[in-house]
N, C-alpha and C. Protein backbone atom coordinates (compact mmCIF):
# COMPACT_ATOMS: atom_id res chain seq x y z
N UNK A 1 -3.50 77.99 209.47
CA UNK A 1 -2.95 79.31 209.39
C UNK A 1 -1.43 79.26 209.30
N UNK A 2 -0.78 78.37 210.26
CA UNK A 2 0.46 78.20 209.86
C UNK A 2 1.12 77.67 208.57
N UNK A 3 0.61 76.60 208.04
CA UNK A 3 0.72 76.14 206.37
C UNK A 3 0.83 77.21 205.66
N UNK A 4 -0.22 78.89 205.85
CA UNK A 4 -0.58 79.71 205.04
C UNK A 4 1.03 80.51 204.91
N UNK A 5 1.61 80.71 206.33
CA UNK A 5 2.73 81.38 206.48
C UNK A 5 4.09 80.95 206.01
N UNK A 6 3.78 79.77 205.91
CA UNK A 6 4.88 78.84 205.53
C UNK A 6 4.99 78.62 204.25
N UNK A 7 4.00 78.53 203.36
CA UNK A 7 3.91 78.90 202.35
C UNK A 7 3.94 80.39 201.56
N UNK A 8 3.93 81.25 202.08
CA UNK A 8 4.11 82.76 201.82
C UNK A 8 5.75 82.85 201.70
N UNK A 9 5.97 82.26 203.04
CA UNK A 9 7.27 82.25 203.60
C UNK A 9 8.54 81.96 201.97
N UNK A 10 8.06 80.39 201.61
CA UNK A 10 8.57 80.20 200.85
C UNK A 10 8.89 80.63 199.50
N UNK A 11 7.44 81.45 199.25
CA UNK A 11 7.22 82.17 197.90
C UNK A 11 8.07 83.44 198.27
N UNK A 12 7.93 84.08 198.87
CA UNK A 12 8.75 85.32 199.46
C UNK A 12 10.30 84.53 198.75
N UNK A 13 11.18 83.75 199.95
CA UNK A 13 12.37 83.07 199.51
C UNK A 13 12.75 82.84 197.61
N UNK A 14 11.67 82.10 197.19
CA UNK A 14 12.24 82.23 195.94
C UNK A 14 12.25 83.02 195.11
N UNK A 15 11.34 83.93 195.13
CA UNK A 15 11.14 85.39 194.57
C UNK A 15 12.42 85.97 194.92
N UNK A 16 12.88 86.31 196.39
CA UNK A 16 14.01 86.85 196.34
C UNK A 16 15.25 86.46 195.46
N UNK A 17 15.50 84.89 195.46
CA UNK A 17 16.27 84.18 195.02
C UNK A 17 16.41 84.57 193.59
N UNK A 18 14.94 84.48 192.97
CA UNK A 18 14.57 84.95 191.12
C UNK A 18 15.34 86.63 190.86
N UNK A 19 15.01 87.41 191.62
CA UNK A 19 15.19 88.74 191.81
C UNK A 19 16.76 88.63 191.35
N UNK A 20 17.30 88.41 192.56
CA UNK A 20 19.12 88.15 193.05
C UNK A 20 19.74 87.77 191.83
N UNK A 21 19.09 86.56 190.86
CA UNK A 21 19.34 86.32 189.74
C UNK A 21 19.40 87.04 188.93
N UNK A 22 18.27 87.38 188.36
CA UNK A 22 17.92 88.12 187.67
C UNK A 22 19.06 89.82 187.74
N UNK A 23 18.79 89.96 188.60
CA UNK A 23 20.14 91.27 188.84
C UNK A 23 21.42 90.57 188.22
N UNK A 24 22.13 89.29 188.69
CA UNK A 24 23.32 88.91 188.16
C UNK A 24 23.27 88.96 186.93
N UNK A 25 22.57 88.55 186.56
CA UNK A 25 22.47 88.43 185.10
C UNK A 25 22.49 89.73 184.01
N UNK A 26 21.98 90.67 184.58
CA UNK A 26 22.14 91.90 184.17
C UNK A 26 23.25 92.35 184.14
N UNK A 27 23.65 92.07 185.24
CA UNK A 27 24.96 92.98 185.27
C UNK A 27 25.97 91.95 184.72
N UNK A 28 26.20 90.94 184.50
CA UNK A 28 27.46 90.57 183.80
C UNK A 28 26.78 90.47 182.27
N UNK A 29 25.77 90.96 181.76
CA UNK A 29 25.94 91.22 180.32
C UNK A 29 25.90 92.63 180.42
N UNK A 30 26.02 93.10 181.10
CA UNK A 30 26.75 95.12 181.12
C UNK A 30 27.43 94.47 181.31
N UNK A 31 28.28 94.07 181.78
CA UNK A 31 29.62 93.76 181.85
C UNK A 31 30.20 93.36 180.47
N UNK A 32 29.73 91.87 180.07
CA UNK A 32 29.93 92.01 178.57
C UNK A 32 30.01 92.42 177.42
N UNK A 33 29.09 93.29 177.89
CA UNK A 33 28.54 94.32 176.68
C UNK A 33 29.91 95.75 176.82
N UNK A 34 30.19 95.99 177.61
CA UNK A 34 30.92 97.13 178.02
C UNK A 34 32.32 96.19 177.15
N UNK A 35 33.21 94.83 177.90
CA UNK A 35 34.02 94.82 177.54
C UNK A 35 33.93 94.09 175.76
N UNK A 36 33.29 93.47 175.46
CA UNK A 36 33.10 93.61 174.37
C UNK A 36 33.36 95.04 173.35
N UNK A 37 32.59 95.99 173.86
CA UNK A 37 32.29 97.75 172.87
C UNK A 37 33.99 98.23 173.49
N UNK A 38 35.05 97.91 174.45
CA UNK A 38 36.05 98.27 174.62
C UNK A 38 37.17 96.92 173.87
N UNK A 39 36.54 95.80 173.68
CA UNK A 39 37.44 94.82 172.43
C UNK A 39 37.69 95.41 171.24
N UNK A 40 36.32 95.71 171.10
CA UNK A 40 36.20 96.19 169.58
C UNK A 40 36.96 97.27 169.34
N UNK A 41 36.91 98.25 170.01
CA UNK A 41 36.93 99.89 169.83
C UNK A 41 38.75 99.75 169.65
N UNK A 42 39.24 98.87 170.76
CA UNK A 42 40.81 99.04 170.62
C UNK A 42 41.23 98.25 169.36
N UNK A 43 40.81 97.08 168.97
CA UNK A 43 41.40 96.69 167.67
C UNK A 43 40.70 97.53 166.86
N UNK A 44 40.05 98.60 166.36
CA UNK A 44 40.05 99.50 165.39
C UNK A 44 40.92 100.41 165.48
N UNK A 45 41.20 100.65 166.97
CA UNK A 45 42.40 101.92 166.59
C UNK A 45 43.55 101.22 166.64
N UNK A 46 43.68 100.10 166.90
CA UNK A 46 45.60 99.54 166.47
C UNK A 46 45.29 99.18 165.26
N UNK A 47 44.71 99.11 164.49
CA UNK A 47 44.52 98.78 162.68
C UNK A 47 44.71 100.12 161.98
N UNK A 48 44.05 101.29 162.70
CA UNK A 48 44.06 102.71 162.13
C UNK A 48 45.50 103.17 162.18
N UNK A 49 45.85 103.13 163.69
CA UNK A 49 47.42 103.43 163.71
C UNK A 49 48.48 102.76 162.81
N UNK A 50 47.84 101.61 162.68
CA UNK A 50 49.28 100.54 161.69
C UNK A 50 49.45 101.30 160.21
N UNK A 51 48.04 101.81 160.27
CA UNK A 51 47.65 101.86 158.89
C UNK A 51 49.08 103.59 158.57
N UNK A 52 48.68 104.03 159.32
CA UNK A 52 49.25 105.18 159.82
C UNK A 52 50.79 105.52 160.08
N UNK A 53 51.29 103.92 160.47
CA UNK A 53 52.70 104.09 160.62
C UNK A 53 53.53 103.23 160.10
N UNK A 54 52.98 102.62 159.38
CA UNK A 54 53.68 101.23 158.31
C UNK A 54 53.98 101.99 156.96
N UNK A 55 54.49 102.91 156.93
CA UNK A 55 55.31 103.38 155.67
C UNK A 55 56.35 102.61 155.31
N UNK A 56 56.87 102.85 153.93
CA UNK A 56 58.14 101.89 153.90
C UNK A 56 58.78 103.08 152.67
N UNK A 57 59.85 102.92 153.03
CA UNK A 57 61.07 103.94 152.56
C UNK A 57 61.20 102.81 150.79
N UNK A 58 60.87 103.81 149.49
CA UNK A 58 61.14 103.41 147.99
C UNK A 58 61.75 104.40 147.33
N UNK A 59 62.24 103.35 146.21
CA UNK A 59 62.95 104.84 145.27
C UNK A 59 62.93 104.95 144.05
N UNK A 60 62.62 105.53 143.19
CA UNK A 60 62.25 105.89 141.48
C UNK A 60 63.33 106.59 140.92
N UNK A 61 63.21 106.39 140.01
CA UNK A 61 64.05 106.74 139.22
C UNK A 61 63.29 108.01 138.29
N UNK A 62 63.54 109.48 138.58
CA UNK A 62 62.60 109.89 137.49
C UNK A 62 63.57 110.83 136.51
N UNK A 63 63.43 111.72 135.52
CA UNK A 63 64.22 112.30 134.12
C UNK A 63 63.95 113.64 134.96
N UNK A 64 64.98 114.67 134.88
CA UNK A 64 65.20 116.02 134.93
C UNK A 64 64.50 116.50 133.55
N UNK A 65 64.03 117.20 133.59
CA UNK A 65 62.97 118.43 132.41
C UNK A 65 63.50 119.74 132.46
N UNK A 66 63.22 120.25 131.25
CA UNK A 66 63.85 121.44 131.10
C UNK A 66 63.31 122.19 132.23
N UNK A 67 64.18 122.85 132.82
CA UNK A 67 63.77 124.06 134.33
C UNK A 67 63.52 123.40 135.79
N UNK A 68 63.94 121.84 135.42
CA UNK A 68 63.66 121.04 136.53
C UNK A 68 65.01 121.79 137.45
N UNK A 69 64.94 122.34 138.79
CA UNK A 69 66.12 121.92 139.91
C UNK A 69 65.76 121.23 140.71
N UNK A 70 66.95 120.46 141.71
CA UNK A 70 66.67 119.87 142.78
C UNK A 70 65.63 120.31 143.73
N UNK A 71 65.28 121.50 144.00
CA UNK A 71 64.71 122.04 144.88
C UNK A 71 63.13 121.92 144.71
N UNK A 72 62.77 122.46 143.04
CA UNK A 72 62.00 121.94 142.47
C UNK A 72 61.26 120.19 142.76
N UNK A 73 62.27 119.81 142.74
CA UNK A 73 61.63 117.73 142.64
C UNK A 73 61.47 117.72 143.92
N UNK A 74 62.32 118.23 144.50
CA UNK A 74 62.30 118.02 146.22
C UNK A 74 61.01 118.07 146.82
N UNK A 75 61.25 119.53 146.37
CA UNK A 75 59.37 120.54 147.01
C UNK A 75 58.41 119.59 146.57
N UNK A 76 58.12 118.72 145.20
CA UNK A 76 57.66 117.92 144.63
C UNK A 76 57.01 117.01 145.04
N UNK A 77 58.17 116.09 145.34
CA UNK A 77 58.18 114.89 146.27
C UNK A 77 58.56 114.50 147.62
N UNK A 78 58.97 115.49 147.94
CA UNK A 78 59.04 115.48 149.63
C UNK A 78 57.79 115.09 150.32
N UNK A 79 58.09 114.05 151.09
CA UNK A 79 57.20 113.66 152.23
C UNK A 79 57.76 113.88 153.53
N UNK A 80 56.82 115.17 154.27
CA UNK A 80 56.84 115.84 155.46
C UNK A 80 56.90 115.55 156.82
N UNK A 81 56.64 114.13 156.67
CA UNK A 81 56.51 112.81 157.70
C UNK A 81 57.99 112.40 158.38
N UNK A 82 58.97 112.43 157.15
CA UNK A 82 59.78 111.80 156.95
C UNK A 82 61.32 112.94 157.37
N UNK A 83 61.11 114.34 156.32
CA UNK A 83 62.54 115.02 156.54
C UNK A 83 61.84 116.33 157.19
N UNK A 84 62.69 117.09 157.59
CA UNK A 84 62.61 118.37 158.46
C UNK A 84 62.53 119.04 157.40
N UNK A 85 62.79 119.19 156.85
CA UNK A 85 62.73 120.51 155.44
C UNK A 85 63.42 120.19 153.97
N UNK A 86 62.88 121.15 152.99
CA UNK A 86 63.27 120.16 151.89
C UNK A 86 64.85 120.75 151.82
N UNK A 87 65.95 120.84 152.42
CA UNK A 87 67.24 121.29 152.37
C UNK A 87 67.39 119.39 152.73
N UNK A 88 66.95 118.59 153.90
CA UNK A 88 66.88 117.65 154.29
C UNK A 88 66.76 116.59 153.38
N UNK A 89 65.85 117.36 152.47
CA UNK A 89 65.81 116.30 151.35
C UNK A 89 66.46 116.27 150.35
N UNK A 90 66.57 117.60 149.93
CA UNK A 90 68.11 117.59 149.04
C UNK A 90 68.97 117.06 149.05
N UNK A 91 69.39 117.32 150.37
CA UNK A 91 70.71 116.81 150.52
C UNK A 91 71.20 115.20 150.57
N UNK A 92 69.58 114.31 150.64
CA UNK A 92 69.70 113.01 150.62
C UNK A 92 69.84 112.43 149.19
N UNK A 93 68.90 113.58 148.39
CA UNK A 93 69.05 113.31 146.72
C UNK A 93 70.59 113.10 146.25
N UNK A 94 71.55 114.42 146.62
CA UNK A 94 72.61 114.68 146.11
C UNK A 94 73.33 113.76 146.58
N UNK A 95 73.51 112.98 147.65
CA UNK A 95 74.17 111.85 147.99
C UNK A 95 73.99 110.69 147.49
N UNK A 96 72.65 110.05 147.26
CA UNK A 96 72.14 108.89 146.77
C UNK A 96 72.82 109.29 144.78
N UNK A 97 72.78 110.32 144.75
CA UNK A 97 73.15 110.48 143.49
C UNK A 97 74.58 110.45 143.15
N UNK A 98 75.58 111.13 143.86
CA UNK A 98 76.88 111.42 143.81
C UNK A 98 76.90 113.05 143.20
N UNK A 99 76.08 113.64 143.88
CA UNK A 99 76.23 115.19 143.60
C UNK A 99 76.47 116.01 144.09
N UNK A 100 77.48 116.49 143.96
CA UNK A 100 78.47 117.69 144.39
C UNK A 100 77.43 119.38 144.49
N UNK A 101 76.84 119.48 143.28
CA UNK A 101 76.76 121.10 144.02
C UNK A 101 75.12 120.54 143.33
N UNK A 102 74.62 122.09 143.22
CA UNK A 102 73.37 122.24 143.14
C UNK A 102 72.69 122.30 141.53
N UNK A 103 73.64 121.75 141.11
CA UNK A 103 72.95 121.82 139.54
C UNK A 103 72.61 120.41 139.12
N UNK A 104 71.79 120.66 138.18
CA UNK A 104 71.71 119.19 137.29
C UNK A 104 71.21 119.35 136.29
N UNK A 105 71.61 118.55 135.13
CA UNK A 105 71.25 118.44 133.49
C UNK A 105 69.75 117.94 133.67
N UNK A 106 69.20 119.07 132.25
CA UNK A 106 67.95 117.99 131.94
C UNK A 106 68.06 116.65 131.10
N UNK A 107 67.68 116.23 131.34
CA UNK A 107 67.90 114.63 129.83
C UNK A 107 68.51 113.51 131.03
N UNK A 108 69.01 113.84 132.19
CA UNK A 108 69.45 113.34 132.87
C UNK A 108 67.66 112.59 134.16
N UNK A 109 69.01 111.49 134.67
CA UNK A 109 67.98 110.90 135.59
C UNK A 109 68.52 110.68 137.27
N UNK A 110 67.62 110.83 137.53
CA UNK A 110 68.17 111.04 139.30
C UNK A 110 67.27 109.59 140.10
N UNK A 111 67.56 109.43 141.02
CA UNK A 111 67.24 108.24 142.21
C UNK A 111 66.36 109.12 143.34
N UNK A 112 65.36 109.09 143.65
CA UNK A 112 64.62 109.60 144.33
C UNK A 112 64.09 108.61 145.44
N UNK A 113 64.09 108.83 146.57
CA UNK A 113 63.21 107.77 147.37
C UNK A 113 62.21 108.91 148.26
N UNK A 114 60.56 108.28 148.29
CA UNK A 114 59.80 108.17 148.83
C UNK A 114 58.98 106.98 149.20
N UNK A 115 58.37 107.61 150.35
CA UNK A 115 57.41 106.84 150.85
C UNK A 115 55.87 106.66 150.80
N UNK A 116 55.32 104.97 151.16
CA UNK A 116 54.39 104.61 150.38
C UNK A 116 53.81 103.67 151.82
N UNK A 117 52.82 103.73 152.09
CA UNK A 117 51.73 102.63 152.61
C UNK A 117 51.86 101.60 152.16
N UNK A 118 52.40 99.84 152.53
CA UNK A 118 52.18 98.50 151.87
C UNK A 118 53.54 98.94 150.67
N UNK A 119 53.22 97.86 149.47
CA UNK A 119 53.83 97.39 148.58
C UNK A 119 53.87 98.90 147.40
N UNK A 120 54.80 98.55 146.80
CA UNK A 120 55.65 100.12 146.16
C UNK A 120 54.47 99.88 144.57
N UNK A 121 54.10 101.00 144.25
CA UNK A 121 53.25 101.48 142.87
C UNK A 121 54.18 102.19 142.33
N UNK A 122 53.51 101.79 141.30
CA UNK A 122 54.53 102.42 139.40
C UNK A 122 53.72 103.80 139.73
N UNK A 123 54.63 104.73 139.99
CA UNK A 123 54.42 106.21 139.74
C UNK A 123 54.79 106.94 138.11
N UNK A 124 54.18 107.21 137.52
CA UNK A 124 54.52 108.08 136.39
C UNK A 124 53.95 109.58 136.22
């Protein structure tokens, strides 16, 4: 009868032992699993953001057209990211250009800079 208890005894012990395991084990792959789905999740949004804030300041050269004004190209090509209003942007045109007041010839060509995501494209 005692053998019987002693043997119970022991099966009891490793069962607990299997159990105890078995729980660890669970929980450090929730664990894994959690910081893993929080690895991932943050390098998608620092790739989204880069994507988002890696502009780079370019500049074209484009031809004034009949009825073209500054205000006109401005409104145009203004990127909203960049100036407070298109007076903001004007006024960067007329400098990069050497221009005094608010007029300009058609047939003529002006220096324009905008911005672009990565490496600069042929705009036409």
């Amino acid at each position: 009868m005692k053998k019987c208890y002693a043997t119970n005894a022991i099966r009891r012990r490793k069962r607990q032992l299997q159990v105890r395991r078995n729980i660890c084990i669970l929980f450090l792959s929730v664990m894994a699993v959690v910081l893993l789905s929080v690895f991932v999740i943050s390098i998608s949004t620092q790739a989204s953001d880069l994507k988002h804030t890696a502009k780079y300041k370019y500049y074209k050269s484009i031809e004034v057209s009949r009825g073209d004004t500054l205000w006109s190209i401005a409104k145009e090509n203004i990127d909203t990211d960049h100036y407070k209003n298109v007076q903001e942007y004007v006024n960067e045109i007329k400098t990069m250009n050497s221009i005094k007041t608010d007029h300009i010839m058609s047939g003529s060509s002006l220096i324009i800079p905008y911005y672009s995501y990565g490496l600069a494209q042929e705009t036409h």
